[in-house]
Protein backbone atom coordinates (compact mmCIF):
# COMPACT_ATOMS: atom_id res chain seq x y z
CA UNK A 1 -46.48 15.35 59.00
CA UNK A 2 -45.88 18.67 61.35
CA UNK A 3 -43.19 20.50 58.47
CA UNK A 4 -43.80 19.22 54.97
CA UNK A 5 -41.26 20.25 52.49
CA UNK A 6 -43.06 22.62 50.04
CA UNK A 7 -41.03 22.88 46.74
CA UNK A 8 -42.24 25.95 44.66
CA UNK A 9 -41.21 26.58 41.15
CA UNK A 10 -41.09 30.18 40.61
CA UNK A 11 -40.18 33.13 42.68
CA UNK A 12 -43.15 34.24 43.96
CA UNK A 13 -43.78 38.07 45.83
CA UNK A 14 -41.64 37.79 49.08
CA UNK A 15 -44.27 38.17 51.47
CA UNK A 16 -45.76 34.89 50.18
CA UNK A 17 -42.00 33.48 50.35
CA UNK A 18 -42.11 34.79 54.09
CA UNK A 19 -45.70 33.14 55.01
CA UNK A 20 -44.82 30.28 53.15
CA UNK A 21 -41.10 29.59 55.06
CA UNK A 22 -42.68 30.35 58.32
CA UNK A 23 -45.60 27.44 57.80
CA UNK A 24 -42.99 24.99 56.14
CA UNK A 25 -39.88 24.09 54.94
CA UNK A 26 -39.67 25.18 52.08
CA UNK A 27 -37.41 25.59 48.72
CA UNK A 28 -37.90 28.20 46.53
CA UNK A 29 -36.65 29.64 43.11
CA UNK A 30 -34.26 32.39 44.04
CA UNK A 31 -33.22 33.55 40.52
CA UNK A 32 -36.50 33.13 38.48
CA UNK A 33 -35.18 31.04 36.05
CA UNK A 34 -38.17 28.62 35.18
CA UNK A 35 -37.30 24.69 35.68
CA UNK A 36 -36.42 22.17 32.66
CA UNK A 37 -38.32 18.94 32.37
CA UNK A 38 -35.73 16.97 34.09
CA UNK A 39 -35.20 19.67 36.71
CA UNK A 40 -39.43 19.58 37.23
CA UNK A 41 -39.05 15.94 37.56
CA UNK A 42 -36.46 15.79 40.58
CA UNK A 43 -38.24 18.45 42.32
CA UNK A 44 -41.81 16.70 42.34
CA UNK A 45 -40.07 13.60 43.17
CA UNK A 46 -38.99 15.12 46.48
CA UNK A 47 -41.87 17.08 47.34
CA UNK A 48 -44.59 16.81 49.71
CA UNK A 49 -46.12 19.75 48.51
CA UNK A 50 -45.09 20.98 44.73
CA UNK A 51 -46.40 24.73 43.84
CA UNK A 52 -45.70 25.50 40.41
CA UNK A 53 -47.12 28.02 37.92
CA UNK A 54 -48.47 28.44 34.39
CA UNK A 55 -44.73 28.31 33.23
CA UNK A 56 -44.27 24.35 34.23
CA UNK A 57 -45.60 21.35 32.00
CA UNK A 58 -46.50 19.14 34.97
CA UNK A 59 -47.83 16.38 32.42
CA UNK A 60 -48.22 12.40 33.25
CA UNK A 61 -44.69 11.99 33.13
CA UNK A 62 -43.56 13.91 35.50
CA UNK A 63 -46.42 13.45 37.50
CA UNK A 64 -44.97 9.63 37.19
CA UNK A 65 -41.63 10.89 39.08
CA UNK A 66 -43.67 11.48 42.55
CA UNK A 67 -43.24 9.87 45.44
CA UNK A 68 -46.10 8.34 47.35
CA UNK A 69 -45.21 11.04 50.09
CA UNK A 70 -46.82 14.62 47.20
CA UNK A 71 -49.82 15.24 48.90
CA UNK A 72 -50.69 18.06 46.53
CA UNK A 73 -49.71 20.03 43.71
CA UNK A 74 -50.67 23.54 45.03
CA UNK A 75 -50.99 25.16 41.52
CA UNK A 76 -50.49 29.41 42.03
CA UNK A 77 -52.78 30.49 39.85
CA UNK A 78 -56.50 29.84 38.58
CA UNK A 79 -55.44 27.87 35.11
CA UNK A 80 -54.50 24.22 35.15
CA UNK A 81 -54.50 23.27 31.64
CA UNK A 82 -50.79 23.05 31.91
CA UNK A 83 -51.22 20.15 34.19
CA UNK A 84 -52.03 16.88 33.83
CA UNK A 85 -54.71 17.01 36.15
CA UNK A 86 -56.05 12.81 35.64
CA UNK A 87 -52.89 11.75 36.14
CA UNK A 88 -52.78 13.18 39.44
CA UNK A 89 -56.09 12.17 40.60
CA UNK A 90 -55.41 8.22 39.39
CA UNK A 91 -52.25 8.40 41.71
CA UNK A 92 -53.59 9.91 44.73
CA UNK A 93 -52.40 13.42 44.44
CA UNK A 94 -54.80 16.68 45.08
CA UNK A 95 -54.57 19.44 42.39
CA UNK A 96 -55.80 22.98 43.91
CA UNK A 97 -55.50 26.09 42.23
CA UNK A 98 -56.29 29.60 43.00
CA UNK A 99 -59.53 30.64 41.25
CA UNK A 100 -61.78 34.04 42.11
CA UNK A 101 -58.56 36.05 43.36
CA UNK A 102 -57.42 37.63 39.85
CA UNK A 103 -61.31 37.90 38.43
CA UNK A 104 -60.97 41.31 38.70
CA UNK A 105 -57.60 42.16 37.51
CA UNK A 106 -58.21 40.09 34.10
CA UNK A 107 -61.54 41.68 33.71
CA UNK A 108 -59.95 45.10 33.71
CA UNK A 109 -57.08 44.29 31.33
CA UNK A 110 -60.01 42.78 29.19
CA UNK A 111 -61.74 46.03 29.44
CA UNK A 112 -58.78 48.11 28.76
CA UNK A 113 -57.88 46.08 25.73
CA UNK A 114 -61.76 46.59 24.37
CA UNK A 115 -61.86 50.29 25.05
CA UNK A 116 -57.71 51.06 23.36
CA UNK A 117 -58.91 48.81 20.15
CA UNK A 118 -61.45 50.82 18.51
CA UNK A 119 -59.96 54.17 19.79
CA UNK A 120 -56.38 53.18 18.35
CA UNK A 121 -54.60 54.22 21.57
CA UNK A 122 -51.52 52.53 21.67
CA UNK A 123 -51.17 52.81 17.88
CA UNK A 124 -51.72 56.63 18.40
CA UNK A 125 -48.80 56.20 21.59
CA UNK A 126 -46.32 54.39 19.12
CA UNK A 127 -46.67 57.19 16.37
CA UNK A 128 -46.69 60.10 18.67
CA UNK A 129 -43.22 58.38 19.99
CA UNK A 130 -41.83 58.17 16.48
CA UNK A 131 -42.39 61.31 15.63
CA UNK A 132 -45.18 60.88 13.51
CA UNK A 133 -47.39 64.01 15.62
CA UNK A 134 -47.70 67.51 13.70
CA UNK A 135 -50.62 68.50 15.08
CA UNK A 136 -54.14 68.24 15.46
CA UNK A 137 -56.15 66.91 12.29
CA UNK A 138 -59.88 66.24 11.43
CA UNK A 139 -59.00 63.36 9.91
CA UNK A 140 -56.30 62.23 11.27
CA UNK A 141 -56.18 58.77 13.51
CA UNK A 142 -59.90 58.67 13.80
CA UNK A 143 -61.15 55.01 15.59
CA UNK A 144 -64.36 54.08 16.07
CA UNK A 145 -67.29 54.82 19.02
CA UNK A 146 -67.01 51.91 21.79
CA UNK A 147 -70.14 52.98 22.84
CA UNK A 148 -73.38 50.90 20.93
CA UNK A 149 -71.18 48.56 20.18
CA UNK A 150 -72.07 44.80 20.68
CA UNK A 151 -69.53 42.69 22.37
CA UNK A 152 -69.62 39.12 22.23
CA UNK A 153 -67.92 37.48 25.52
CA UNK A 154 -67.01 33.62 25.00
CA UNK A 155 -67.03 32.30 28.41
CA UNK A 156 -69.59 33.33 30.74
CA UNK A 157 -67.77 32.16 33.91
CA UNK A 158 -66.52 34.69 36.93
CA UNK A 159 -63.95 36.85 34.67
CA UNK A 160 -66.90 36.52 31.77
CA UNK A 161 -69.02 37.91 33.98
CA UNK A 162 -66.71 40.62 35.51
CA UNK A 163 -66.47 42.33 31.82
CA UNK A 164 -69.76 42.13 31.18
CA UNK A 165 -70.05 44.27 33.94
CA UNK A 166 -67.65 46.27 32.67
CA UNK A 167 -68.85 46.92 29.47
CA UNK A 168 -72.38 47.32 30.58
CA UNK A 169 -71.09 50.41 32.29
CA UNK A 170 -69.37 51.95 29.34
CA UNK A 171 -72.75 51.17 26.91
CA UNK A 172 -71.68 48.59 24.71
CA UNK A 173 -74.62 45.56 24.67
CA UNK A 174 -73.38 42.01 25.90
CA UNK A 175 -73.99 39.09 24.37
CA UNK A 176 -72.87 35.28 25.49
CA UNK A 177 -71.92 32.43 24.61
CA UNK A 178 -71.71 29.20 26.68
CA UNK A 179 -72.18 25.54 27.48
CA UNK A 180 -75.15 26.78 29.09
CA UNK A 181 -76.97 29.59 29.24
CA UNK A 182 -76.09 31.42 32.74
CA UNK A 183 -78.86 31.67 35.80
CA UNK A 184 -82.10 34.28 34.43
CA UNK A 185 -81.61 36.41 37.50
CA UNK A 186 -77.38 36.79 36.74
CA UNK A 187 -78.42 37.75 32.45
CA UNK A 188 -80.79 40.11 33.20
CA UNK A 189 -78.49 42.13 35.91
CA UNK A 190 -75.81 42.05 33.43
CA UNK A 191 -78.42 42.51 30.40
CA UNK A 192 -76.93 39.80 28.44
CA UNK A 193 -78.08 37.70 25.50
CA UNK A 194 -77.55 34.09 25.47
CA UNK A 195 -76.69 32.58 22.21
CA UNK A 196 -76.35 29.04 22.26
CA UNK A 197 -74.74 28.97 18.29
CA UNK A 198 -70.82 30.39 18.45
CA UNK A 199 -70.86 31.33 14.37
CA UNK A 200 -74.04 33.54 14.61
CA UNK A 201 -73.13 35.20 17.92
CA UNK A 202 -69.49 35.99 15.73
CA UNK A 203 -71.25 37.60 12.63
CA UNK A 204 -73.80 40.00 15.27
CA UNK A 205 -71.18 41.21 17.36
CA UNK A 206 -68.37 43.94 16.88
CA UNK A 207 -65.99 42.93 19.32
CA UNK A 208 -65.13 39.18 21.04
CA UNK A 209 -63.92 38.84 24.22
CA UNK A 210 -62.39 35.19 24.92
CA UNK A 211 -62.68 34.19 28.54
CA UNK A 212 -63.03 30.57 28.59
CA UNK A 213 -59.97 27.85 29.47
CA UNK A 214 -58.15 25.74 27.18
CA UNK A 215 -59.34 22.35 26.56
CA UNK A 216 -58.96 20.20 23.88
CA UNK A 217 -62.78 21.06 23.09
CA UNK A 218 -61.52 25.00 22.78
CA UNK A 219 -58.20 24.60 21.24
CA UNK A 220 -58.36 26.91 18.06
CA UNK A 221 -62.11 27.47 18.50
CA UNK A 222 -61.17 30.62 16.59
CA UNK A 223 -59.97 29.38 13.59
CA UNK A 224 -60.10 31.04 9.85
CA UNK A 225 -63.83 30.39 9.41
CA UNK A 226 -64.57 31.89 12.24
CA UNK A 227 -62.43 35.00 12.33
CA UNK A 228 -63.92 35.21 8.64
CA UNK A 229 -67.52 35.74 10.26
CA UNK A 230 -66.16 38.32 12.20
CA UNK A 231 -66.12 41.24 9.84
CA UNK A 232 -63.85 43.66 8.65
CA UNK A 233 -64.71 46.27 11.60
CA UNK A 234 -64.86 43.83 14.19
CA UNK A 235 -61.96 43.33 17.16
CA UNK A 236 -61.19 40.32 18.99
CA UNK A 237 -59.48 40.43 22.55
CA UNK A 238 -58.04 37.50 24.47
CA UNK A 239 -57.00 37.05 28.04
CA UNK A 240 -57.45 33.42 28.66
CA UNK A 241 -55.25 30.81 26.29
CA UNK A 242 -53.59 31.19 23.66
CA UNK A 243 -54.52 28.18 22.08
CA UNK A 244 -58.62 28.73 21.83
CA UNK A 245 -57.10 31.26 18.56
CA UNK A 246 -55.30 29.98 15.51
CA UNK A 247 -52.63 32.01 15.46
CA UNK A 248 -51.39 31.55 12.43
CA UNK A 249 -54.95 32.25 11.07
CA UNK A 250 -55.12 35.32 13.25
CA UNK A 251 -51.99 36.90 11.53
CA UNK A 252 -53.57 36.24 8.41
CA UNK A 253 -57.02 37.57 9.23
CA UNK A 254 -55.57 40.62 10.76
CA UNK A 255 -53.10 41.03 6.96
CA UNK A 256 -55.63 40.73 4.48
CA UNK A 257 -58.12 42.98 6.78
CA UNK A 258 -60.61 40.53 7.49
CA UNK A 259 -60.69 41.67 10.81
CA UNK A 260 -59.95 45.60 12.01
CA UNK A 261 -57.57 44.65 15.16
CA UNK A 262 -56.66 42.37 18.21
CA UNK A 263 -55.81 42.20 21.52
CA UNK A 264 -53.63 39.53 23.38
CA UNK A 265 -52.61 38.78 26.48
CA UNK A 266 -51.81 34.97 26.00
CA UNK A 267 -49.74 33.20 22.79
CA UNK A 268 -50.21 30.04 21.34
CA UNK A 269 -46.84 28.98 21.85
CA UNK A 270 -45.56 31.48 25.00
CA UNK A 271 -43.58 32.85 25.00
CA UNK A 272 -42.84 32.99 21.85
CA UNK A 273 -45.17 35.52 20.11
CA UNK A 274 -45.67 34.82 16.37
CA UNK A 275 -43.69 37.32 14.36
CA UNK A 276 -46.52 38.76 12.40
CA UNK A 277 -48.14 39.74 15.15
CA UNK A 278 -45.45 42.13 16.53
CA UNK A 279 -45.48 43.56 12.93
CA UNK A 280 -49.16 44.91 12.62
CA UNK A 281 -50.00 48.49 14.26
CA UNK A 282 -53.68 47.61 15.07
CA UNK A 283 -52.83 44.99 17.84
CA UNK A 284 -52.02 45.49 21.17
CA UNK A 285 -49.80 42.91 22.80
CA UNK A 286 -49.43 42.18 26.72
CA UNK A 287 -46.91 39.96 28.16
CA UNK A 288 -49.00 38.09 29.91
CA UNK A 289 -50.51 40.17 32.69
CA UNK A 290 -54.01 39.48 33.53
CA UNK A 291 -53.39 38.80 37.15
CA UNK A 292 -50.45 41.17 37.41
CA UNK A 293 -50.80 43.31 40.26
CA UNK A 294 -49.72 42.76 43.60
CA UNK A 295 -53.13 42.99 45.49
CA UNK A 296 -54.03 39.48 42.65
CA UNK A 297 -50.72 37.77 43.47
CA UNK A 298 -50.72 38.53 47.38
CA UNK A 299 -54.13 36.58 47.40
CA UNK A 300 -53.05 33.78 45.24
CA UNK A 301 -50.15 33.06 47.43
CA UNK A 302 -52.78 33.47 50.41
CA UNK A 303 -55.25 30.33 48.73
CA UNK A 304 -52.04 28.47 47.80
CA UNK A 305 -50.97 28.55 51.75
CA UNK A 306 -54.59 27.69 52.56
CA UNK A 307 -55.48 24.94 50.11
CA UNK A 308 -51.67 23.43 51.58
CA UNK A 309 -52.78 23.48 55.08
CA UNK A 310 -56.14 21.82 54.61
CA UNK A 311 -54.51 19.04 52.97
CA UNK A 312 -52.09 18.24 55.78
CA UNK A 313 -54.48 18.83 58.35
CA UNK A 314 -56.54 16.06 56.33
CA UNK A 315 -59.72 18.38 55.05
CA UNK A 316 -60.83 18.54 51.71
CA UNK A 317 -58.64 22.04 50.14
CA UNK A 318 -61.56 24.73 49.41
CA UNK A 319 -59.73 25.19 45.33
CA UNK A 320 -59.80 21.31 44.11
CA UNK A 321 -59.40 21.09 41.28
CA UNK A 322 -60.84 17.49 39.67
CA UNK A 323 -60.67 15.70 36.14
CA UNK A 324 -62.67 17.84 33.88
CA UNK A 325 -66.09 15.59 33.56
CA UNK A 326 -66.82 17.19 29.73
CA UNK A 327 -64.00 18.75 27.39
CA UNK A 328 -65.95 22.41 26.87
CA UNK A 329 -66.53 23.78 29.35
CA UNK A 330 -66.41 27.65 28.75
CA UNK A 331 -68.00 28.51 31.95
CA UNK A 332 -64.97 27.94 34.23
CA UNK A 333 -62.73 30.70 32.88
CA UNK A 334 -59.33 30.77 33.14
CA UNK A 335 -56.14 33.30 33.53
C-alpha cells in the first residue's frame, strides 16, 4: 500500500497536517467540529489509517464498521480508555497511542494546580478582579505553607513520577500509591514512600495527586468514603480522568467542607462540568489542558506519523497499545 488514506478526526496543529499530507492522503477536520457516532462510523469504515483523539468514542461498534483494509487506529494522544481497545485487537486492527511526549507538560499543570491550592491564587485573582482588593491585610486571604506538606500521588507511572520530582523540589514529602511498589533505586531518587493500602495513604497525606488511567478498576476510586478520609485541610488535584472521582461526591465533599479545595483538569462527563463545581471559590478548573502546549502536541503528531509508518512498512509500531491484561493498573498513567 504506497499512499494509505489516513482519516483524522480533529484538527490537529498544521505542521502535523503538513507532515501528515505529504506522507499520505489524507482527510482531515477543517472546522474542528468533533464527529457524531454515525459520522465516526463512515469515517473508520473508509480508513486505512483512522487518527482520532480523546473526543471520539471509538467503542466495539464502531470498531464493527471497519473494513478489513484499517490497519491501525493511530490514537493522538497517550489515553485510550475512550477506545475499545479488545475489539480492535480480536479484528486485526493495531491501536498505538502517543505516550512519554506530554509527561512533562501534565506534570507541570499538576504542579501548578498543587502549589495555587493551598496559596488560594486564583481565588485571590477572581476577587482582586471583582473588586474585592482594599489593600493589604494581616489577615486577609491567608492559605496555607506548601512546603512540609505530604502529597500523596496515585499513580506512580511516567507523569507520577514527573511530579514527584516536582514536588520534591519545592519540599513537600511524596508518598505513593500503586499496583506495585516502583523499582528501590527510582523511590529513593525521588524519596518516596510506598503504601500499598489507598485509605491509609488518604488519611496521612495533605494533598492527592491522581495520575493513574481510567479503568473500570479506577472508575470513582475516589468516592465519598474516601474523600471523607481526606480531611478538612486536605486538597485533591486531578489531571488524568475524570471518572477515577465521584463527582457528585466531590461537590458534596468540597460543600459541607470535608475537604479544603480541588483541582481539575478532567470531568466526569466532559465536557460538561458539574454545576457545583463552577460555584465553589476554592477550586480551580482547567479545560482540559495537560498536554496543551505546542512543543507536547508537535511531538504527538510526530509518534502518530511514526507509529503509521511502521505499520505500513510491516514493523511492529514502537506505541502499541494491547488489551489491558489486569483492570488496575495505576502505573501506566494517562492524559
Amino acid at each position: 500500500m504506497s499512499t494509505p488514506l489516513v482519516i483524522v478526526t480533529r484538527k490537529l496543529p498544521a505542521d502535523v497536517e503538513a507532515r501528515l499530507a505529504a506522507l499520505f492522503a489524507c482527510e482531515f477536520n477543517a472546522d474542528d467540529t468533533p464527529m457524531s457516532a454515525q459520522q465516526l462510523g463512515e469515517a473508520i469504515a473508509r480508513a486505512d489509517v483512522f487518527v482520532p483523539t480523546v473526543t471520539d468514542k471509538i467503542d466495539a461498534a464502531i470498531i464493527a464498521k471497519a473494513s478489513d483494509k484499517l490497519k491501525v487506529i493511530a490514537n493522538f494522544g497517550a489515553g485510550t480508555d475512550h477506545i475499545d481497545v479488545l475489539s480492535a485487537h480480536q479484528k486485526g486492527i493495531i491501536v498505538t497511542n502517543t505516550p512519554g511526549v506530554l509527561t512533562e507538560d501534565t506534570a507541570d499543570l499538576t504542579m501548578a494546580m498543587i502549589l495555587s491550592l493551598p496559596r488560594r491564587l486564583v481565588e485571590a485573582d477572581r476577587r482582586l478582579r471583582g473588586g474585592g482588593f482594599s489593600g493589604w491585610s494581616p489577615t486577609w486571604m491567608t492559605g496555607r505553607r506548601v512546603r512540609g506538606m505530604k502529597l500523596g500521588i496515585v499513580g506512580m507511572g511516567r507523569i507520577g513520577q514527573a511530579v514527584a520530582r516536582r514536588a520534591s523540589a519545592f519540599g513537600l514529602s511524596v508518598h505513593y500509591h500503586n499496583r506495585t511498589e516502583v523499582p528501590r533505586s527510582i523511590a529513593q531518587g525521588l524519596k518516596a514512600t510506598y503504601w500499598d493500602d489507598l485509605d491509609a495513604m488518604l488519611s496521612a497525606v495533605d494533598i492527592v495527586s491522581l495520575n493513574c488511567p481510567s479503568t473500570p478498576a479506577t472508575r470513582h476510586l475516589i468516592d465519598a468514603q474516601r474523600l471523607k478520609r481526606l480531611g478538612p485541610d486536605s486538597y485533591i488535584v486531578n489531571t488524568s480522568r475524570g471518572d477515577v472521582i465521584d463527582e457528585a461526591a466531590l461537590v458534596a465533599a468540597l460543600k459541607a467542607g470535608e475537604i479544603a479545595g480541588a483541582g481539575l483538569d478532567v470531568y466526569e462527563r466532559e465536557p460538561e462540568v458539574a454545576a457545583g463545581l463552577l460555584d465553589l471559590p476554592n477550586v480551580i478548573l482547567a479545560p482540559h489542558i495537560g498536554s496543551a502546549t505546542e512543543e507536547s502536541r508537535q511531538e504527538m503528531g510526530e509518534k502518530v506519523m511514526i507509529n503509521i509508518r511502521a505499520v505500513m512498512d510491516a514493523h511492529m509500531p514502537p506505541d502499541r497499545v494491547l488489551p489491558p491484561r489486569a483492570a488496575y493498573n495505576p502505573a501506566s498513567g494517562a492524559a
